[in-house]
C-alpha atoms as a PDB file:
ATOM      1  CA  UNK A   1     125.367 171.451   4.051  1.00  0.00           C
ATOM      2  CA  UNK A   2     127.865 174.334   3.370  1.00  0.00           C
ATOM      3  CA  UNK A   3     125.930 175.758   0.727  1.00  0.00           C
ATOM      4  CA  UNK A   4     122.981 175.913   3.317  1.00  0.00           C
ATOM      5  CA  UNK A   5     124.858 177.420   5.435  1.00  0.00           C
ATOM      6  CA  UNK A   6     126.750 179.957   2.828  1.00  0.00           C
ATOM      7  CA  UNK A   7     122.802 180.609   1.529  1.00  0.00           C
ATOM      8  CA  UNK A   8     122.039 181.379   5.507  1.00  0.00           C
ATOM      9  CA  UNK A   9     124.961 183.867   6.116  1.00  0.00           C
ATOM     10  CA  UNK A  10     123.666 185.640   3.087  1.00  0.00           C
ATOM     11  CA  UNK A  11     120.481 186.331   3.770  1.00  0.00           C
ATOM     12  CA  UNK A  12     121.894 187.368   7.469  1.00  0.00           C
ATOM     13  CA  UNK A  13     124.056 190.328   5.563  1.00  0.00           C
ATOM     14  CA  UNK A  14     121.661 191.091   3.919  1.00  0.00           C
ATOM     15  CA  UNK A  15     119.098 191.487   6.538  1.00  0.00           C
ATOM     16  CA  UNK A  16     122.005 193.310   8.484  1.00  0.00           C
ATOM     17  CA  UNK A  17     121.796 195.781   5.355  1.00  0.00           C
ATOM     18  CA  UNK A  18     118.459 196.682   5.409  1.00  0.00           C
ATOM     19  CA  UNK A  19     118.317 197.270   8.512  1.00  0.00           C
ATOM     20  CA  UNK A  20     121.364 199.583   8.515  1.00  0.00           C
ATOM     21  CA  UNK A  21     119.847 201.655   5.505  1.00  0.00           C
ATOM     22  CA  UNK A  22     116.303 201.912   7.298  1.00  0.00           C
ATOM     23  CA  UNK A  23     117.901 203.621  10.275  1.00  0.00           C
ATOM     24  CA  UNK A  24     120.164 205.654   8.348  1.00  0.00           C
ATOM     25  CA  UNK A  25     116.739 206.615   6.342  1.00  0.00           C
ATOM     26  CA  UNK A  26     114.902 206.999   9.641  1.00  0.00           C
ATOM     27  CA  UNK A  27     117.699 209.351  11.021  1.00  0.00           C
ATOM     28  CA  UNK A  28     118.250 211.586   7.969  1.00  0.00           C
ATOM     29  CA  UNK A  29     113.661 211.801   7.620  1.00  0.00           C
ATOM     30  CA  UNK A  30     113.290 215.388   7.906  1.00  0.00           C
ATOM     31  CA  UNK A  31     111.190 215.369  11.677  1.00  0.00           C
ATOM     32  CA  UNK A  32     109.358 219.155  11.480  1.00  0.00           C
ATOM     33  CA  UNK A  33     108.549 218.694  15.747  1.00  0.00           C
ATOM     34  CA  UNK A  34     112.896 218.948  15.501  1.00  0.00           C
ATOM     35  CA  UNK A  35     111.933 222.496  14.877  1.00  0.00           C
ATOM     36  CA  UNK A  36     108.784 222.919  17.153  1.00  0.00           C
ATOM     37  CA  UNK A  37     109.397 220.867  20.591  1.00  0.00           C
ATOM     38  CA  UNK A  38     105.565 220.214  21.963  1.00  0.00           C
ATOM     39  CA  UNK A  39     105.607 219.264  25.400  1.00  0.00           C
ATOM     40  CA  UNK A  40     103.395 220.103  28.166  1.00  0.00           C
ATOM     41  CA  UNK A  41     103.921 223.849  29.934  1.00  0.00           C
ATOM     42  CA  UNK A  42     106.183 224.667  27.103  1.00  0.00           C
ATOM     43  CA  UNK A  43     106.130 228.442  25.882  1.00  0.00           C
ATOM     44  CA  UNK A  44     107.282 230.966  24.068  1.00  0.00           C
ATOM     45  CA  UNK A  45     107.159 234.691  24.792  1.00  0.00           C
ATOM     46  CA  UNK A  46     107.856 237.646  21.898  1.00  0.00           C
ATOM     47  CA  UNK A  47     108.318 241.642  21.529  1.00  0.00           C
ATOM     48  CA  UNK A  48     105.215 241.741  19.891  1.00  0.00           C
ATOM     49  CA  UNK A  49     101.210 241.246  19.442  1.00  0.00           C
ATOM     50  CA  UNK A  50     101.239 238.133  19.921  1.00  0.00           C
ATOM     51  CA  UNK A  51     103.354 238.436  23.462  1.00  0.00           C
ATOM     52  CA  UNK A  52     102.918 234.554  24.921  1.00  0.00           C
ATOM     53  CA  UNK A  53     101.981 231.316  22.882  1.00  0.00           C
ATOM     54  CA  UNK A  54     101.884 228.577  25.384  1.00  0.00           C
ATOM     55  CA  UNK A  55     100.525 224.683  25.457  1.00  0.00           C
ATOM     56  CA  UNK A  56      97.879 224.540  27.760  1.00  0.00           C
ATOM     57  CA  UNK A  57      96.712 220.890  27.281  1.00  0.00           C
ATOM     58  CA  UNK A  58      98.451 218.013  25.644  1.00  0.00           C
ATOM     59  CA  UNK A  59      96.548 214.033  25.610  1.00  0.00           C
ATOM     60  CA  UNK A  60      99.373 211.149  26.563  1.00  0.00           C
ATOM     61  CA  UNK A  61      99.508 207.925  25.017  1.00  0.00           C
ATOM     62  CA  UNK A  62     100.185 207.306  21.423  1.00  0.00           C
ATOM     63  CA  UNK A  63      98.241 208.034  18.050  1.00  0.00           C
ATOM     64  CA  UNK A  64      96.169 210.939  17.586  1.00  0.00           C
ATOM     65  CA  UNK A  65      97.159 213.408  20.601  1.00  0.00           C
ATOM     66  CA  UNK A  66      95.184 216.733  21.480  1.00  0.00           C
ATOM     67  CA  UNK A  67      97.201 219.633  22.383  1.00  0.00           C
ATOM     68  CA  UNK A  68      95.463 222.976  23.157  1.00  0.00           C
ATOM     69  CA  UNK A  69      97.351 226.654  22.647  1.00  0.00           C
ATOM     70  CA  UNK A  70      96.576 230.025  24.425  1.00  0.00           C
ATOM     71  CA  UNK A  71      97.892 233.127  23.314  1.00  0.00           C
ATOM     72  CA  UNK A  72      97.961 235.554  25.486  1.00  0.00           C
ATOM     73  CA  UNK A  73      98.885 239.994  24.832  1.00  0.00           C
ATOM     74  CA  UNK A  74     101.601 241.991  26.958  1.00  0.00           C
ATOM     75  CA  UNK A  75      98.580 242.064  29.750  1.00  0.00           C
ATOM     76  CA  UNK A  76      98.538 238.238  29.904  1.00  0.00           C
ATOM     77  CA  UNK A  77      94.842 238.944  28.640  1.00  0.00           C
ATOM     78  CA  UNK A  78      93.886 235.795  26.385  1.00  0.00           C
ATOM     79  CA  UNK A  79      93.455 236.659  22.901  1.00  0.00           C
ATOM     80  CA  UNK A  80      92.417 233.117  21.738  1.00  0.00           C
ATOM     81  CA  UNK A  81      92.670 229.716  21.619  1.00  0.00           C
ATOM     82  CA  UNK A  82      93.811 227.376  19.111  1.00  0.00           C
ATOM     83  CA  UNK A  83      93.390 223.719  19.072  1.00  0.00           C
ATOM     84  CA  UNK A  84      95.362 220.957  16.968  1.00  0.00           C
ATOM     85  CA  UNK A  85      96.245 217.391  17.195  1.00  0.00           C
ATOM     86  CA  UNK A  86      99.623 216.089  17.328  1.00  0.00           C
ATOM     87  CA  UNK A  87      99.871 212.955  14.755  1.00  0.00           C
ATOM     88  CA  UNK A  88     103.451 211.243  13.654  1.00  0.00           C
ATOM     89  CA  UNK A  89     105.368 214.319  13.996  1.00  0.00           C
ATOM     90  CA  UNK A  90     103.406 216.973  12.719  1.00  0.00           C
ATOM     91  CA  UNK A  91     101.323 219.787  14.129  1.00  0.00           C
ATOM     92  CA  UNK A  92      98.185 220.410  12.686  1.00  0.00           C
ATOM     93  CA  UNK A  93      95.728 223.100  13.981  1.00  0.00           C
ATOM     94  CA  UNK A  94      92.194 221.860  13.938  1.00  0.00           C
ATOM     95  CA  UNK A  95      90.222 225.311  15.128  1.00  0.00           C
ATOM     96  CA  UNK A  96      91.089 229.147  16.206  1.00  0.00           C
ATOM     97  CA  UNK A  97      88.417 229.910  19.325  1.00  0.00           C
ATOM     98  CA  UNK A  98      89.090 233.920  20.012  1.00  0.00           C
ATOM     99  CA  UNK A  99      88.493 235.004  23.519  1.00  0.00           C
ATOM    100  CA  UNK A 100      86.092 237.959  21.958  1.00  0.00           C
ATOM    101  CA  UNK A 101      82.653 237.173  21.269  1.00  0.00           C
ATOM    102  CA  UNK A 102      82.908 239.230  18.330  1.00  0.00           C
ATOM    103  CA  UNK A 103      84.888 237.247  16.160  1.00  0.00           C
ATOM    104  CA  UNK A 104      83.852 233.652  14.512  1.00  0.00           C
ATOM    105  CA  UNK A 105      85.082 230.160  15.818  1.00  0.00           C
ATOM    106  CA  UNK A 106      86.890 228.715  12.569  1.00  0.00           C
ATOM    107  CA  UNK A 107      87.943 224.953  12.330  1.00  0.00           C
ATOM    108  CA  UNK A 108      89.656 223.412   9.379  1.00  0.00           C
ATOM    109  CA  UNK A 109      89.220 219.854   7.604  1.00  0.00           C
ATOM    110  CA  UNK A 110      91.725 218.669   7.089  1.00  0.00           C
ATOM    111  CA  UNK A 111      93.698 220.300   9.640  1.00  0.00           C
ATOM    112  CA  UNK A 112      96.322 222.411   8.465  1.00  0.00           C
ATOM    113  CA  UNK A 113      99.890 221.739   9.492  1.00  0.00           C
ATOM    114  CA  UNK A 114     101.391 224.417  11.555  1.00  0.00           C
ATOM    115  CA  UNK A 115     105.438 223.110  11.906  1.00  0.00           C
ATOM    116  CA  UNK A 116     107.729 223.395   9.303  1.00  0.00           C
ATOM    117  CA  UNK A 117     106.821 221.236   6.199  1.00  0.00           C
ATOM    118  CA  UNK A 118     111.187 220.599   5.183  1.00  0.00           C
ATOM    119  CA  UNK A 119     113.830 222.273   5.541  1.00  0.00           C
ATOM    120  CA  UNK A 120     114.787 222.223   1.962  1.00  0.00           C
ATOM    121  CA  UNK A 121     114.705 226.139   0.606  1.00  0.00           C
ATOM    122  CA  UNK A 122     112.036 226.012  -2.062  1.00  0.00           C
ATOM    123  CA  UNK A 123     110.095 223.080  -1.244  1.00  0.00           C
ATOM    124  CA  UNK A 124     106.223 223.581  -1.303  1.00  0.00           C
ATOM    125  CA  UNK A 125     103.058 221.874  -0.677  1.00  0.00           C
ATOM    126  CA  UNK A 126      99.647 222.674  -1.487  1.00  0.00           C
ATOM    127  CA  UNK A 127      96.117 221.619  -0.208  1.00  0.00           C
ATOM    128  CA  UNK A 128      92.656 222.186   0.059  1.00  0.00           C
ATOM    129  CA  UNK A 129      90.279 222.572   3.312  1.00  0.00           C
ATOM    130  CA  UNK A 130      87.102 223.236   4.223  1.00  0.00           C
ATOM    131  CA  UNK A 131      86.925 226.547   6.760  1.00  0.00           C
ATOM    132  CA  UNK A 132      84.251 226.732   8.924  1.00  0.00           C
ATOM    133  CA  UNK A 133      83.025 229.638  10.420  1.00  0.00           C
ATOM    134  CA  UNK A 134      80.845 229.940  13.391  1.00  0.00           C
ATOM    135  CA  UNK A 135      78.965 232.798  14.866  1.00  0.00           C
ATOM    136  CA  UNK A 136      75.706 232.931  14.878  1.00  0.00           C
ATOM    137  CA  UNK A 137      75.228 231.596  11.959  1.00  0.00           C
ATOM    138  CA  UNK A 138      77.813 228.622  10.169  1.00  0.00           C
ATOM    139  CA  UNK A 139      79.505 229.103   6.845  1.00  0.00           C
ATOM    140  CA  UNK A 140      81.550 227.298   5.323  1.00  0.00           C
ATOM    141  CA  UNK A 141      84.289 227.711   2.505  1.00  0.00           C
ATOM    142  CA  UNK A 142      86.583 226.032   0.556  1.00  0.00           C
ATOM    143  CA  UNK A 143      90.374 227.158   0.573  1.00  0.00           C
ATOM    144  CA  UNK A 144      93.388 226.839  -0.983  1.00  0.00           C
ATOM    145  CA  UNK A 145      96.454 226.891   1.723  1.00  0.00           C
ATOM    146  CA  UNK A 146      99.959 227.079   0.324  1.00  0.00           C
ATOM    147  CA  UNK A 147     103.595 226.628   2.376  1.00  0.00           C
ATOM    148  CA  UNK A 148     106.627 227.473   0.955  1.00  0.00           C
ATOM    149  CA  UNK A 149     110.120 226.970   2.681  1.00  0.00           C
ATOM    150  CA  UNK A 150     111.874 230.761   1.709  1.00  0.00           C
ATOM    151  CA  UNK A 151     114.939 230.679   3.508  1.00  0.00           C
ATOM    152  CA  UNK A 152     117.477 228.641   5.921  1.00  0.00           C
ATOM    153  CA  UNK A 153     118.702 231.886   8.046  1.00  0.00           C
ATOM    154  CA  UNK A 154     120.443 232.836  11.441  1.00  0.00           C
ATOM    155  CA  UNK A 155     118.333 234.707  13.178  1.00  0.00           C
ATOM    156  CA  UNK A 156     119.457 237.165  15.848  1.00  0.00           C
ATOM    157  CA  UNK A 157     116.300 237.973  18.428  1.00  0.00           C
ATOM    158  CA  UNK A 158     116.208 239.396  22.136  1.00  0.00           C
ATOM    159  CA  UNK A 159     116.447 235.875  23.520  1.00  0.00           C
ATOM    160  CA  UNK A 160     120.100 234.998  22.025  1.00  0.00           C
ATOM    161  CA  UNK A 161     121.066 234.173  18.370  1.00  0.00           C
ATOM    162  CA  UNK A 162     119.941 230.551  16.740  1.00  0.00           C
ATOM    163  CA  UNK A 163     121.299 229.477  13.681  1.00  0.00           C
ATOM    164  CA  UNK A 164     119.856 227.526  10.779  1.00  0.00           C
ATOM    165  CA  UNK A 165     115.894 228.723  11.399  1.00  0.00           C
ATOM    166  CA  UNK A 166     113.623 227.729   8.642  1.00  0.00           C
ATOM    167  CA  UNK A 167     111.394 230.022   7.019  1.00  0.00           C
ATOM    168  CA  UNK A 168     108.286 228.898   6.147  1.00  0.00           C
ATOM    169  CA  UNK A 169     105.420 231.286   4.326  1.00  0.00           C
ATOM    170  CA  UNK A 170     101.657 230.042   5.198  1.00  0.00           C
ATOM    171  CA  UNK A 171      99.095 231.367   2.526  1.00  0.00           C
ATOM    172  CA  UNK A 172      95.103 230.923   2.615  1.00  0.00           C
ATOM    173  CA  UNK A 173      93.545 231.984  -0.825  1.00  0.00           C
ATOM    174  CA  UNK A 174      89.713 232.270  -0.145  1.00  0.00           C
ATOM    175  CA  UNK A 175      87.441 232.288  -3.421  1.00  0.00           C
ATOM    176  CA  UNK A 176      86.111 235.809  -4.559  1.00  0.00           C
ATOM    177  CA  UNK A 177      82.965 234.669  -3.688  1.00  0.00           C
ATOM    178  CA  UNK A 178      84.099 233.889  -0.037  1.00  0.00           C
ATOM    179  CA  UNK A 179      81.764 235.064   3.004  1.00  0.00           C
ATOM    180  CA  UNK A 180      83.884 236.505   5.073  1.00  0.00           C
ATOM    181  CA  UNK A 181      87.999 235.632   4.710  1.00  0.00           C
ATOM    182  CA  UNK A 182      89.486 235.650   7.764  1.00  0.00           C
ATOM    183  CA  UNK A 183      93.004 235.002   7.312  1.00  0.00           C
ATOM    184  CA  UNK A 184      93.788 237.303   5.105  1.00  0.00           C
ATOM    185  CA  UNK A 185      97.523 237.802   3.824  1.00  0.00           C
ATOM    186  CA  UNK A 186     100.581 235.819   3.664  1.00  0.00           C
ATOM    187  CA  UNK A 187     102.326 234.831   7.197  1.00  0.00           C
ATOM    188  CA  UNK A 188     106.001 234.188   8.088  1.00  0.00           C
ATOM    189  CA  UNK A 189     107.168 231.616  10.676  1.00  0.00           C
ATOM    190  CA  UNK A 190     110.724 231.690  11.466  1.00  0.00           C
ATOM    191  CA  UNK A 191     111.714 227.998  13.513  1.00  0.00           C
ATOM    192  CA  UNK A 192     114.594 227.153  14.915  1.00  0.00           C
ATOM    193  CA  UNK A 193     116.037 223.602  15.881  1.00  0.00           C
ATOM    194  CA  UNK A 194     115.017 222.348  19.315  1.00  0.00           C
ATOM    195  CA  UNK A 195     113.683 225.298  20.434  1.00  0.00           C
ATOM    196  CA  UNK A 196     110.105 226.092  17.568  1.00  0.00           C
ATOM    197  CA  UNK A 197     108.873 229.664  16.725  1.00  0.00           C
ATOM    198  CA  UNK A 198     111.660 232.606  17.100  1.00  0.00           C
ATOM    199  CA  UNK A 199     110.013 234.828  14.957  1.00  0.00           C
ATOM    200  CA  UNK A 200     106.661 235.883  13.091  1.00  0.00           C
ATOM    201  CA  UNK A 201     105.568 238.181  10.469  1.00  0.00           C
ATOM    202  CA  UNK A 202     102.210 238.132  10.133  1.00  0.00           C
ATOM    203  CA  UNK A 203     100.042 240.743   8.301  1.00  0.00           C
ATOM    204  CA  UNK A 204      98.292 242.320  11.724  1.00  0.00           C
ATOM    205  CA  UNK A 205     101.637 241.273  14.106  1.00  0.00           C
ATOM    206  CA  UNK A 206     105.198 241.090  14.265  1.00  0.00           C
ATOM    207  CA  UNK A 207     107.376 240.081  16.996  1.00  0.00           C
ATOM    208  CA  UNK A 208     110.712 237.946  18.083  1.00  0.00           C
ATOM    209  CA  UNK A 209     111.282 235.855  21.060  1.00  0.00           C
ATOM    210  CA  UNK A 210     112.540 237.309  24.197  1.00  0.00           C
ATOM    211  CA  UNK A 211     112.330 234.321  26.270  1.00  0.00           C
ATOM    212  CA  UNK A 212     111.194 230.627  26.274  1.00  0.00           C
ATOM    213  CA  UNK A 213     110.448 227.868  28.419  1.00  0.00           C
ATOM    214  CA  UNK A 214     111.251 224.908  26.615  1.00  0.00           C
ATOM    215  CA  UNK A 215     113.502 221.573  27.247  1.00  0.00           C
ATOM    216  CA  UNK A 216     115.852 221.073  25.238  1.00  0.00           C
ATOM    217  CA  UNK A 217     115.955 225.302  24.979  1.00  0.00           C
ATOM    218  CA  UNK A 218     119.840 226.849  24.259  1.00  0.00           C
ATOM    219  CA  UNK A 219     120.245 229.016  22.010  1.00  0.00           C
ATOM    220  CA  UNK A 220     122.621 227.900  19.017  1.00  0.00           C
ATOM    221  CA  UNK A 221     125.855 230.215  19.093  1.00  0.00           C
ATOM    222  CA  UNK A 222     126.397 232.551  16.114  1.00  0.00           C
ATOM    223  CA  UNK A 223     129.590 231.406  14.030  1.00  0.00           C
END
């Protein structure tokens, strides 16, 4: 009887034990929406081209969740629309719709994740996707999108100072023998914890946050 009950107590501790180390694992898994909050009526507004991003449209519920982005000029005219799906917790952008006429509808399959991919300087992933561009006529191509985590930086910006941002570089690569590339040139995301974008380099844009509306949304100190 007492080495039933001896084998018992064992397999209690060590039930207890795994169950410690999964949530110890579950706290320390890097989350990349830590960096990005996505909530309904959340925005972000920035010195720059790209003046407003803001979430227009966000699905309850669990599993796949649609969440739709405007970005908006210094006007508050829309420039386009972008439209991604919130899985687990990462962003990925499904399709750019631009508010001009002129310029092609392009959706990507796979989607292509849009928050931070670690916060680990130097850690990179690379994948492929087929872009699809629609006008009036449909092409499609096959890229190569690479992400690279750069830096882990304090970043001073009109809207206060936040510390430990991530960098992340976003890279398509079309083929030479590519329609029409569209994204063209390497792009720089700056994201800092609880609040999401602070800062962007792109190669037609540049701009840093003046002002947000997003919950949790205080601005780190400076040390």
């Amino acid at each position: 009887m007492c080495d039933k009950i001896n084998h018992r107590g064992k397999t209690a501790v060590l039930l207890g034990l795994i169950l410690l180390l999964n949530c110890r694992n579950e706290r320390n898994r890097f989350q990349p929406l830590h960096y990005f909050p996505v909530k309904s009526n959340h925005s972000w507004t920035f010195n720059g081209e790209i003046h407003r991003m803001e979430i227009l449209e966000m699905s309850q519920g669990v599993g796949d969740r649609p969440v739709t982005f405007a970005y908006y000029d210094s006007l508050s005219t829309l420039l386009w629309k972008e439209n991604y799906t919130l899985l687990q917790d990462q962003l990925y952008l499904n399709s750019f719709e631009p508010a001009m006429r002129v310029l092609p509808s392009i959706s990507f399959e796979p989607p292509l994740p849009f928050a931070p991919i670690a916060d680990k300087v130097g850690q990179k992933m690379v994948l492929k996707s087929i872009e699809t561009q629609t006008d009036s006529l449909v092409h499609t191509t096959e890229v190569q999108v690479e992400y690279l985590i750069e830096a882990i930086e304090n970043i001073q910006t009109p809207a206060g100072a936040f510390l430990n941002c991530i960098k992340m570089k976003i890279n398509i690569i079309y083929p030479p023998t590519s329609y029409r590339p569209f994204f063209i040139g390497e792009q720089y995301w700056w994201y800092a914890p609880q609040v999401g974008p602070v800062k962007y380099d792109l190669p037609s844009a540049k701009g840093e946050l003046v002002s947000m509306n997003v919950n949790p949304a205080n601005p780190l100190p400076m040390e």
